[in-house]
Protein backbone atom coordinates (compact mmCIF):
# COMPACT_ATOMS: atom_id res chain seq x y z
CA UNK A 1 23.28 -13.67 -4.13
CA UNK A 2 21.10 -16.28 -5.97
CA UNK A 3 17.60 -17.39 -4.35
CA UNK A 4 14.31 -18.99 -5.86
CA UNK A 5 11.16 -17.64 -4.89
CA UNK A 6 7.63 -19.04 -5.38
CA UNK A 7 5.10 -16.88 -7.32
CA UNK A 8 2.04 -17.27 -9.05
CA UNK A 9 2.07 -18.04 -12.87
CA UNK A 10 -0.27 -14.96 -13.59
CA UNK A 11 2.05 -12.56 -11.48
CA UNK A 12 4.62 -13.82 -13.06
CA UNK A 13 3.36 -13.03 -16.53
CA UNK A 14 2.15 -9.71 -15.62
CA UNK A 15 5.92 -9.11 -14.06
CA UNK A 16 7.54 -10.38 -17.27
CA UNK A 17 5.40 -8.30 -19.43
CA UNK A 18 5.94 -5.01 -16.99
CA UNK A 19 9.78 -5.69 -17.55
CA UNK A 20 9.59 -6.03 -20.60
CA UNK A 21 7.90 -2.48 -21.49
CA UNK A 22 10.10 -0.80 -19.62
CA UNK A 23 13.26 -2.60 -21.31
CA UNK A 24 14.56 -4.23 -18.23
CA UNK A 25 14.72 -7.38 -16.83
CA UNK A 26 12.93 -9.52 -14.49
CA UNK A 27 15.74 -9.60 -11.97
CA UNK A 28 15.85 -5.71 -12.24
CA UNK A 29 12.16 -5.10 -11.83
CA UNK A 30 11.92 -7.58 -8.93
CA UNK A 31 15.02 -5.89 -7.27
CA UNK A 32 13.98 -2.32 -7.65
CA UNK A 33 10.62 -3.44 -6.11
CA UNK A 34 12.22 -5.15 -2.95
CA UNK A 35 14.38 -1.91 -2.37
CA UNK A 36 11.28 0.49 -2.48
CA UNK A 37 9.63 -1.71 -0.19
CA UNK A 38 12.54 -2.13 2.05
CA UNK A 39 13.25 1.89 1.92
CA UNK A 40 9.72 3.04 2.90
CA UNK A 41 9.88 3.54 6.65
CA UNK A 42 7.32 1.46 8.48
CA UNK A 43 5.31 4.22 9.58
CA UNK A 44 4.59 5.88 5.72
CA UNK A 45 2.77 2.87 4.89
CA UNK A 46 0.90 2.48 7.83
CA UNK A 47 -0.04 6.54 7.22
CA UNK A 48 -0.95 5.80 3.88
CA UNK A 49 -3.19 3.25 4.99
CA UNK A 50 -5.63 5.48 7.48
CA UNK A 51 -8.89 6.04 6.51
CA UNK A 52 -9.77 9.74 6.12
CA UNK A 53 -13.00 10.65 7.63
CA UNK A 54 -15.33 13.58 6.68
CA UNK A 55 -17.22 15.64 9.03
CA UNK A 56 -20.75 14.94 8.84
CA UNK A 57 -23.64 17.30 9.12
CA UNK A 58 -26.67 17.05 11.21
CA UNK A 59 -30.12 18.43 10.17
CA UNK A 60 -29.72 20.93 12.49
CA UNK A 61 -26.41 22.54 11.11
CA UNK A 62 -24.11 20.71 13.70
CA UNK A 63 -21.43 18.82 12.77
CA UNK A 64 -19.94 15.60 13.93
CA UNK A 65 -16.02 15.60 13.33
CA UNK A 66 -14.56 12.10 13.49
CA UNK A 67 -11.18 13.38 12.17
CA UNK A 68 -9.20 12.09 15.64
CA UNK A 69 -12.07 9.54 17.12
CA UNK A 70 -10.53 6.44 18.45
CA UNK A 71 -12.12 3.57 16.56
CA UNK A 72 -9.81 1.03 18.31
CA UNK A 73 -10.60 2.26 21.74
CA UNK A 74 -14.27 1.37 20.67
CA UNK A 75 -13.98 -1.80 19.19
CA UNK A 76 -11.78 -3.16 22.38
């Protein structure tokens, strides 16, 4: 299937030059890009996403573990 997509002329430089070190084309770089995309289930990328927090400590030797804290909750 044939479509045209919009992208910026920088992007598009960078995506023609990418191709082109890796001997392929366009099309086949754009393609192979879509289907990664497309393959990664939604909840890996919003994984990969999190923030990891460390555990802090106190002057007096305590420390404060935010590993499972509830930002949201917080905000809302």
């Amino acid at each position: 299937m044939r479509t045209t997509i919009d992208m910026p002329d920088v992007l598009y430089r960078r995506t023609k030059a990418v191709a082109a070190l890796r001997g392929s084309s366009v099309k086949d770089l754009i393609v192979r890009a879509v289907e990664r995309e497309i393959a990664q289930p939604a909840s890996a990328k919003s994984k990969s996403k999190r923030a990891v927090f460390p555990i802090i400590r106190t002057w007096k030797g305590r420390k404060l573990d935010l590993t499972n804290f509830d930002f949201d909750e917080l905000l809302g």
